[in-house]
PDB file of N, CA and C in Angstrom:
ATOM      1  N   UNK A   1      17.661  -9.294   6.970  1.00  0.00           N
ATOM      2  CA  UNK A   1      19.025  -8.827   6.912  1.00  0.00           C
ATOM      3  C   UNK A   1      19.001  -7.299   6.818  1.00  0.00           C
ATOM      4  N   UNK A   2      19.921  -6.728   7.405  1.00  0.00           N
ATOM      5  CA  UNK A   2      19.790  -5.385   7.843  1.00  0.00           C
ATOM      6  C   UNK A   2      20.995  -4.605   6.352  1.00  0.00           C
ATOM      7  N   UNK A   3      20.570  -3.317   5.909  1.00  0.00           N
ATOM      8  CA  UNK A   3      20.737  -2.724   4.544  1.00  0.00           C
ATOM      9  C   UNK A   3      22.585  -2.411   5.227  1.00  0.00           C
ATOM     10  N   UNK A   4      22.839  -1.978   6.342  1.00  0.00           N
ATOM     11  CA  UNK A   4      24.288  -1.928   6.415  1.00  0.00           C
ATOM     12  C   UNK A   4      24.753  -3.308   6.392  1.00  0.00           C
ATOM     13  N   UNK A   5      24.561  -4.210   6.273  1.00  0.00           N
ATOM     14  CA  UNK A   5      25.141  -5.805   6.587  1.00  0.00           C
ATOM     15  C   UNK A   5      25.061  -6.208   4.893  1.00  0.00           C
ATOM     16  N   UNK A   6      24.141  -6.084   4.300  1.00  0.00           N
ATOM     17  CA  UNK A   6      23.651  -6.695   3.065  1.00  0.00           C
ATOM     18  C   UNK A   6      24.577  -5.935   2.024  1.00  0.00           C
ATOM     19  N   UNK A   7      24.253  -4.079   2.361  1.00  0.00           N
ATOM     20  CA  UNK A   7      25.139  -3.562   1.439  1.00  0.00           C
ATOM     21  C   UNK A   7      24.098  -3.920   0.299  1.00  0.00           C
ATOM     22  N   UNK A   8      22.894  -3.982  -0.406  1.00  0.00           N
ATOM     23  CA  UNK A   8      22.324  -4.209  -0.897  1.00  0.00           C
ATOM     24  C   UNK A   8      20.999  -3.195  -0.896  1.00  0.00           C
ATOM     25  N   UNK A   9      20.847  -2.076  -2.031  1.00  0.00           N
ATOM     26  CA  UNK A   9      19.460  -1.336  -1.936  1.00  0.00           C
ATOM     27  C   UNK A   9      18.592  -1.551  -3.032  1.00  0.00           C
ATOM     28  N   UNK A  10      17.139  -1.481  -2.976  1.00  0.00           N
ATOM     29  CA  UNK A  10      16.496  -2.243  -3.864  1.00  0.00           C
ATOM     30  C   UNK A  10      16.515  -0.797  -4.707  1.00  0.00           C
ATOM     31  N   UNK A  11      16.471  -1.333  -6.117  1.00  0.00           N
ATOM     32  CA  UNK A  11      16.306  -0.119  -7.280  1.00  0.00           C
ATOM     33  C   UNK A  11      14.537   0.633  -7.271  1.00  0.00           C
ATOM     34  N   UNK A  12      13.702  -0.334  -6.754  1.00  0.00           N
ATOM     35  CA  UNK A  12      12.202   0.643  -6.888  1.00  0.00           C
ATOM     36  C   UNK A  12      11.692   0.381  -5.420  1.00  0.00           C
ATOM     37  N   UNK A  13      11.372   0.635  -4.546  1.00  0.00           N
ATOM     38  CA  UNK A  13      10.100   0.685  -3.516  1.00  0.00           C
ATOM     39  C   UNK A  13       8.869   0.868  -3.628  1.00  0.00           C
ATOM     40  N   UNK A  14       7.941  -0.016  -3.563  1.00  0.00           N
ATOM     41  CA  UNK A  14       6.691  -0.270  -3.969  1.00  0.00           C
ATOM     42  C   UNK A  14       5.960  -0.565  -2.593  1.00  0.00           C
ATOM     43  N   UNK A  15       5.058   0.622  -2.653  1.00  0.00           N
ATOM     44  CA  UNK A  15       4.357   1.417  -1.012  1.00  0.00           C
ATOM     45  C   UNK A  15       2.910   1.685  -1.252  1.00  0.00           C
ATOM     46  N   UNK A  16       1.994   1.727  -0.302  1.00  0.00           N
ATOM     47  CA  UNK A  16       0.930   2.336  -0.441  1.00  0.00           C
ATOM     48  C   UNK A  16       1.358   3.709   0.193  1.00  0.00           C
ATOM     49  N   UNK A  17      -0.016   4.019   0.064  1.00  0.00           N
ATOM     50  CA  UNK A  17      -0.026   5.707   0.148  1.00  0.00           C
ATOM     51  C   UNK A  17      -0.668   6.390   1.750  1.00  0.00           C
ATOM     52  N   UNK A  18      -0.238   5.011   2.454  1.00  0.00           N
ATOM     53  CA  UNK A  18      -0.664   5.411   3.925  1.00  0.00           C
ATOM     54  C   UNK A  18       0.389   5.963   4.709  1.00  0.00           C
ATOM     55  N   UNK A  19      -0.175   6.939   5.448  1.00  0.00           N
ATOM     56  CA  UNK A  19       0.793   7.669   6.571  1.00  0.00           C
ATOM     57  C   UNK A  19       2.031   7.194   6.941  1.00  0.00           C
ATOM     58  N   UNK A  20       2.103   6.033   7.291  1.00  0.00           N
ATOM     59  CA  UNK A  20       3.137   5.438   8.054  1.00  0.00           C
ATOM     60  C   UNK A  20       4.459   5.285   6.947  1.00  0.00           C
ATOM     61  N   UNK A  21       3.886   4.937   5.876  1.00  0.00           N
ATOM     62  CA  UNK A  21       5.004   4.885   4.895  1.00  0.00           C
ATOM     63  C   UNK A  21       5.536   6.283   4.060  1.00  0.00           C
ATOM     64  N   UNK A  22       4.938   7.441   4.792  1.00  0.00           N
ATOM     65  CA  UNK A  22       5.895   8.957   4.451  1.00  0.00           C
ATOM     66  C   UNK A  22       7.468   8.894   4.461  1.00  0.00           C
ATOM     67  N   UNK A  23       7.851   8.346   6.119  1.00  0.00           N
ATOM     68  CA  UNK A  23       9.292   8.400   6.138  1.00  0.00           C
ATOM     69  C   UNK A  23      10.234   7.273   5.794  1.00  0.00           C
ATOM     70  N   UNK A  24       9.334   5.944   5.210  1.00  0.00           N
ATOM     71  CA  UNK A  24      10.021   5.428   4.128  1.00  0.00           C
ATOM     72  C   UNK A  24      10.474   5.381   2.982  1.00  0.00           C
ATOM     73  N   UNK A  25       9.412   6.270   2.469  1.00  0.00           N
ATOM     74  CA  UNK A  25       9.660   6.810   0.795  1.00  0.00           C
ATOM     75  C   UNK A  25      10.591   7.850   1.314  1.00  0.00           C
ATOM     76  N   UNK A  26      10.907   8.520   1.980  1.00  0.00           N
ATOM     77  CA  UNK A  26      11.885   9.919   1.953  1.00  0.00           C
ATOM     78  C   UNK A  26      13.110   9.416   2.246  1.00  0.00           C
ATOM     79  N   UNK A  27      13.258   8.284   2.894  1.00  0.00           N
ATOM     80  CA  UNK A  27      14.518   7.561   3.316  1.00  0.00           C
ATOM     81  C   UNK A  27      15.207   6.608   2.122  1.00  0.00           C
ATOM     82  N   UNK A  28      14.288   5.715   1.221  1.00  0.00           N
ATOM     83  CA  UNK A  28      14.569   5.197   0.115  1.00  0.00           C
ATOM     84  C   UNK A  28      15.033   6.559  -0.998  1.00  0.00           C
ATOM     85  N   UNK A  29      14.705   7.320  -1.065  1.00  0.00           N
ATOM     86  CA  UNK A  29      14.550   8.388  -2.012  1.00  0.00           C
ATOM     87  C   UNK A  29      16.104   9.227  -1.615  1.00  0.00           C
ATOM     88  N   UNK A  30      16.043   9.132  -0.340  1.00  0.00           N
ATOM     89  CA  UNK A  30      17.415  10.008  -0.395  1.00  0.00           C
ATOM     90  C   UNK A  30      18.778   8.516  -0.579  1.00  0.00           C
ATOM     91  N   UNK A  31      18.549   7.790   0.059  1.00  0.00           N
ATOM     92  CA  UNK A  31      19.502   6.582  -0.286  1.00  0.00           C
ATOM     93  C   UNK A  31      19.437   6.787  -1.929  1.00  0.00           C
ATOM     94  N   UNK A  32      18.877   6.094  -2.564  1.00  0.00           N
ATOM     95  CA  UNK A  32      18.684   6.243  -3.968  1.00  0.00           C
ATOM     96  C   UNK A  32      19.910   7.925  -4.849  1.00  0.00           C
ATOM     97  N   UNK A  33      19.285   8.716  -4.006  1.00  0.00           N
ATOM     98  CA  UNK A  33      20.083   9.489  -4.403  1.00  0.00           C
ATOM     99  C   UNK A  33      21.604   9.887  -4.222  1.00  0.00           C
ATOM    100  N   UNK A  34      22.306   8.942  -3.276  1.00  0.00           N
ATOM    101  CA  UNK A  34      23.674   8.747  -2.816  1.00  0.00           C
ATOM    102  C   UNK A  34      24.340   8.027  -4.012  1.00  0.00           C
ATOM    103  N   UNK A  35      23.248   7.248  -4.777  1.00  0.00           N
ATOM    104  CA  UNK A  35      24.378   5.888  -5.453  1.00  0.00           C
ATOM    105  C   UNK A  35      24.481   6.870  -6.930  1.00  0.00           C
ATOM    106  N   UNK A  36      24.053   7.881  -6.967  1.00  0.00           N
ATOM    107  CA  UNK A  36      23.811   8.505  -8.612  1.00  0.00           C
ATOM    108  C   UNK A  36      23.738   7.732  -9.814  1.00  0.00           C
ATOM    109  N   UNK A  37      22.333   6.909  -9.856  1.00  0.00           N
ATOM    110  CA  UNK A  37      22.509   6.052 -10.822  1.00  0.00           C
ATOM    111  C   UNK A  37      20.808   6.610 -11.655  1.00  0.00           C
ATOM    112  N   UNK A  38      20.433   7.550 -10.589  1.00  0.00           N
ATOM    113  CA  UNK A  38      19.314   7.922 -10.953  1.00  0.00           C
ATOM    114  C   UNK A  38      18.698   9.648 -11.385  1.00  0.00           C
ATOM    115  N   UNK A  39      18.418   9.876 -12.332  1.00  0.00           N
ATOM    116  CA  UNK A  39      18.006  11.458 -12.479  1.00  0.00           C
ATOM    117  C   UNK A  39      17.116  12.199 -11.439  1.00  0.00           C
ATOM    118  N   UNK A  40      16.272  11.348 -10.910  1.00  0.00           N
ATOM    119  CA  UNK A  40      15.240  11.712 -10.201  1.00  0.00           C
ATOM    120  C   UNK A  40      15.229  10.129  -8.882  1.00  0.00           C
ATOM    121  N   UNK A  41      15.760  10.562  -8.060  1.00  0.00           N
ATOM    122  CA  UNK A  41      15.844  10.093  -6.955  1.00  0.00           C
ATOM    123  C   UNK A  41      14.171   9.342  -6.253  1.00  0.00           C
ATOM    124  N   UNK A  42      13.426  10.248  -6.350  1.00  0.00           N
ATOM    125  CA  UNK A  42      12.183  10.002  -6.021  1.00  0.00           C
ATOM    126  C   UNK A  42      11.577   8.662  -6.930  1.00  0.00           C
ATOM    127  N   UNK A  43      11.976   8.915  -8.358  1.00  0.00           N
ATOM    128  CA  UNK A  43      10.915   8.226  -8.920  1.00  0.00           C
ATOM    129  C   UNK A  43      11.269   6.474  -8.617  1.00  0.00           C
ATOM    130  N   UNK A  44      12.555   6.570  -7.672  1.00  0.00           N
ATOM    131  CA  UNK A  44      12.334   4.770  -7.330  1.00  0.00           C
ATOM    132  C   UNK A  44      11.389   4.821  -6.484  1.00  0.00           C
ATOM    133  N   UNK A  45      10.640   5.831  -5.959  1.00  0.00           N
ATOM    134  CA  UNK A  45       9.199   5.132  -5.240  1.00  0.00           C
ATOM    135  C   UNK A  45       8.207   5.134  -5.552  1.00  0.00           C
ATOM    136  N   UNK A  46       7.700   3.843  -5.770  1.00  0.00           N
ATOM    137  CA  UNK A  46       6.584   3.832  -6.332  1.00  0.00           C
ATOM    138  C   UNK A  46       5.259   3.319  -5.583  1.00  0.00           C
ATOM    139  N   UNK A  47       3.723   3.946  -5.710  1.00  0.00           N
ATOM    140  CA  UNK A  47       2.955   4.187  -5.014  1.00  0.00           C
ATOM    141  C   UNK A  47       1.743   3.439  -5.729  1.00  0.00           C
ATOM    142  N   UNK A  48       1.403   2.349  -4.894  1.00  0.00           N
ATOM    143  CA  UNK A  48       0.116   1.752  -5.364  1.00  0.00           C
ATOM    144  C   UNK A  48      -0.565   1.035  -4.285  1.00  0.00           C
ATOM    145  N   UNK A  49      -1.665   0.417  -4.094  1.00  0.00           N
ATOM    146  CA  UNK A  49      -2.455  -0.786  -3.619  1.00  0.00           C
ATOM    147  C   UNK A  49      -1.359  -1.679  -3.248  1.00  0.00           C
ATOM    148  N   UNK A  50      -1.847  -2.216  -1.691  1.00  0.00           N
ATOM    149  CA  UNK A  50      -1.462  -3.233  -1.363  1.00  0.00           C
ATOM    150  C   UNK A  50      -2.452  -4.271  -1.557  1.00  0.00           C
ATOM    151  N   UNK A  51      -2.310  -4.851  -2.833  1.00  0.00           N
ATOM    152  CA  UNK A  51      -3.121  -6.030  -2.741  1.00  0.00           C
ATOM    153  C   UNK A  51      -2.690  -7.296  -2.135  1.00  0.00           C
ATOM    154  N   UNK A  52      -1.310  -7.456  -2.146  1.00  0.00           N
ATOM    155  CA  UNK A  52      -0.932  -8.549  -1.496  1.00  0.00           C
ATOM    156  C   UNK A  52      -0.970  -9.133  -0.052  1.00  0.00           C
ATOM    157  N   UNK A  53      -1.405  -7.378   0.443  1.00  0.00           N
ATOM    158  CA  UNK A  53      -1.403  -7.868   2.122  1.00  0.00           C
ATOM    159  C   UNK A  53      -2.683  -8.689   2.658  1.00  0.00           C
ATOM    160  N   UNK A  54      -2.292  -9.705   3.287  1.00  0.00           N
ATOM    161  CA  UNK A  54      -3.507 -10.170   3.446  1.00  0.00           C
ATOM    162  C   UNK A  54      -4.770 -10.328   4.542  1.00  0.00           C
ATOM    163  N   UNK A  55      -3.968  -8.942   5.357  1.00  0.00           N
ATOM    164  CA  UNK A  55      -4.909  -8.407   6.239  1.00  0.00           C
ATOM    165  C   UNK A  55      -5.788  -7.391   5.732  1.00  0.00           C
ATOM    166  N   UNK A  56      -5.068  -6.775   4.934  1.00  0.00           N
ATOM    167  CA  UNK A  56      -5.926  -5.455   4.228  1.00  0.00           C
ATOM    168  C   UNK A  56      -6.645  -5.867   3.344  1.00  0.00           C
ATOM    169  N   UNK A  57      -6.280  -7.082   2.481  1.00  0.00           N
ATOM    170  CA  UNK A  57      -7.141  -7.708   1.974  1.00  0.00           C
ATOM    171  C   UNK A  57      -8.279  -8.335   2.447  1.00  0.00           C
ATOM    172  N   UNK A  58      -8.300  -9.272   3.391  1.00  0.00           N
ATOM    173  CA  UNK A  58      -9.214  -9.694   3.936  1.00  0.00           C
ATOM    174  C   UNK A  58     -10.261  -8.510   4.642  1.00  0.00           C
ATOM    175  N   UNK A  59     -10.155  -7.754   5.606  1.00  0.00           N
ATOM    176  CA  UNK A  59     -10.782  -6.682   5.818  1.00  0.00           C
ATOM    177  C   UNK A  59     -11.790  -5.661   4.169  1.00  0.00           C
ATOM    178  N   UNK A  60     -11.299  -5.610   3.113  1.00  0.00           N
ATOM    179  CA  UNK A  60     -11.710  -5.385   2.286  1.00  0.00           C
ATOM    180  C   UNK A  60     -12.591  -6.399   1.535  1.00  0.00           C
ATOM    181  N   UNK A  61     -12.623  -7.554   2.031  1.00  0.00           N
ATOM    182  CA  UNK A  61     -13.382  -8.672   1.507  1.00  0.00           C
ATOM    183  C   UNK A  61     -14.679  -8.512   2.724  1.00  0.00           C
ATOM    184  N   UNK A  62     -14.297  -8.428   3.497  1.00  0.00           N
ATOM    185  CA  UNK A  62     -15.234  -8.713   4.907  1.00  0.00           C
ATOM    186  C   UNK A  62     -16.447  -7.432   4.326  1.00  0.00           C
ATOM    187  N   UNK A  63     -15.911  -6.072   4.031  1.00  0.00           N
ATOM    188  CA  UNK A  63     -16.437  -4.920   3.722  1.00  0.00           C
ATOM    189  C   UNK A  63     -17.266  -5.543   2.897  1.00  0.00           C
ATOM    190  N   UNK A  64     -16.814  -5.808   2.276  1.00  0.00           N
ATOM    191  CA  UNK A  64     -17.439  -5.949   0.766  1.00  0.00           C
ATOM    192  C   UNK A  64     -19.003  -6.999   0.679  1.00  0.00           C
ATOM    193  N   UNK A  65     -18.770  -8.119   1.342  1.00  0.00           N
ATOM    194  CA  UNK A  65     -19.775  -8.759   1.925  1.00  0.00           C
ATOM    195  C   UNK A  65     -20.526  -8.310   2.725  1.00  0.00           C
ATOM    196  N   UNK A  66     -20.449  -7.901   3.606  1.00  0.00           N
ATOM    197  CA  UNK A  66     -21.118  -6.892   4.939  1.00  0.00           C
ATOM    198  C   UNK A  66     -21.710  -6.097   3.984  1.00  0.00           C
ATOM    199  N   UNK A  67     -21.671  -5.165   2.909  1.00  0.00           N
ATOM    200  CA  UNK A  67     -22.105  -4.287   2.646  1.00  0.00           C
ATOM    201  C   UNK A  67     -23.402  -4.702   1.526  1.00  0.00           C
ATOM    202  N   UNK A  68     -23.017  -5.809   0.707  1.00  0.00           N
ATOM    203  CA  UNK A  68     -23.914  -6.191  -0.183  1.00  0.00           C
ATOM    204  C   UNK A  68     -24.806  -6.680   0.922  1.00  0.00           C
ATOM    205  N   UNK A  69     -24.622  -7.656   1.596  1.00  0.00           N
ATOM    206  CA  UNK A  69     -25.690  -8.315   2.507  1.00  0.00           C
ATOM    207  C   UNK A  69     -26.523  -6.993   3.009  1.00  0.00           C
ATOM    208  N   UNK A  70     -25.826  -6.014   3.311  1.00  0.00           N
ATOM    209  CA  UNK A  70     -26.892  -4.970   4.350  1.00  0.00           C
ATOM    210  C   UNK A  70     -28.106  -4.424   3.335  1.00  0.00           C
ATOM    211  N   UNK A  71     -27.596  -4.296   1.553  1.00  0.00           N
ATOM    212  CA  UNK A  71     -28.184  -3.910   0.878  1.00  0.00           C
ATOM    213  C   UNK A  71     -29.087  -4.647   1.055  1.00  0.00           C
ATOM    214  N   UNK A  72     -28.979  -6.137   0.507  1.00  0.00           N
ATOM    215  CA  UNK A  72     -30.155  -6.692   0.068  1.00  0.00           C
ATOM    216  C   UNK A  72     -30.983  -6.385   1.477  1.00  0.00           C
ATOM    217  N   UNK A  73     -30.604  -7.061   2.621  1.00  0.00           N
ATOM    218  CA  UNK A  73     -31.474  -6.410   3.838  1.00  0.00           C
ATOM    219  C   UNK A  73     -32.612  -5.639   3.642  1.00  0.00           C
ATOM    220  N   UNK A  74     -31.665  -4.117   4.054  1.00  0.00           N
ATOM    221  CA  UNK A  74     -32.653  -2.878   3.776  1.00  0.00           C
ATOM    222  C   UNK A  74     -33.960  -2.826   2.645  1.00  0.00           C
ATOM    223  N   UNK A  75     -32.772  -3.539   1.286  1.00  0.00           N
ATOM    224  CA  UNK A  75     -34.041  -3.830  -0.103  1.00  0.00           C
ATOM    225  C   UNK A  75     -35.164  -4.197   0.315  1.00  0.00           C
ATOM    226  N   UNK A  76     -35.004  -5.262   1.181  1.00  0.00           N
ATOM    227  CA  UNK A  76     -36.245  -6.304   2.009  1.00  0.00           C
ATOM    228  C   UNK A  76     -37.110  -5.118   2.864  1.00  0.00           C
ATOM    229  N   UNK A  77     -36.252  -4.737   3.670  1.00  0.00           N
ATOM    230  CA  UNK A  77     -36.881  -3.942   4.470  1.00  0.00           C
ATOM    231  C   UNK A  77     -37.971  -2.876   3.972  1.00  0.00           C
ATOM    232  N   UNK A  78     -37.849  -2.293   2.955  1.00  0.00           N
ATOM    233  CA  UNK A  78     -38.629  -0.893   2.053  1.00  0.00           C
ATOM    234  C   UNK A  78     -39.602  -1.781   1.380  1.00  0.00           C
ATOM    235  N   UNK A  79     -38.925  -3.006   0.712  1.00  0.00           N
ATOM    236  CA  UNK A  79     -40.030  -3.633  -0.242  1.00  0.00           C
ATOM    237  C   UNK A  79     -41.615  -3.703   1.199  1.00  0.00           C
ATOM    238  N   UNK A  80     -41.461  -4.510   2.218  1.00  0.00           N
ATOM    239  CA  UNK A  80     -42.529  -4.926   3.211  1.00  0.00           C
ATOM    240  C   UNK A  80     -42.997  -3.394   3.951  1.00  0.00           C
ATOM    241  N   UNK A  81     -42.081  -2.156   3.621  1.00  0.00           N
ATOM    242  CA  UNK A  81     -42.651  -1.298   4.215  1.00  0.00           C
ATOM    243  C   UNK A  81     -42.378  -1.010   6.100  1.00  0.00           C
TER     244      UNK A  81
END
């Protein structure tokens, strides 16, 4: 549902800190600041980890495996010389 139809703005925005989401936080932030319910307009955005996504998640799992496995590998590899 689209924010002119709903008439409905969320009080916090909760974003990671990647590029693409610059001109969302500046767009929530100035909305925010139309309804004057807030001292600081900005601070409804808030900036953390997407843990929930579950592409970025998965990709960070994949890493994470890939990387221990390469260790032990290499370990192997130096131990035989």
């Amino acid at each position: 549902m689209y924010l002119n139809k709903s008439k409905v703005l969320l009080n916090y925005l909760r974003i990671d800190k990647g590029t693409e989401y610059g001109v969302m936080a500046s767009i929530h932030a100035y909305l925010r600041s139309k309804c004057d319910d807030l001292d600081d307009p900005i601070e409804s955005v808030l900036f953390g980890p997407s843990t929930a996504n579950k592409i970025e998640r998965w990709w960070r799992d994949l890493h994470e495996r890939m990387e221990k496995g390469l260790k032990v590998y290499l370990a192997k590899l130096l131990e035989t010389h």
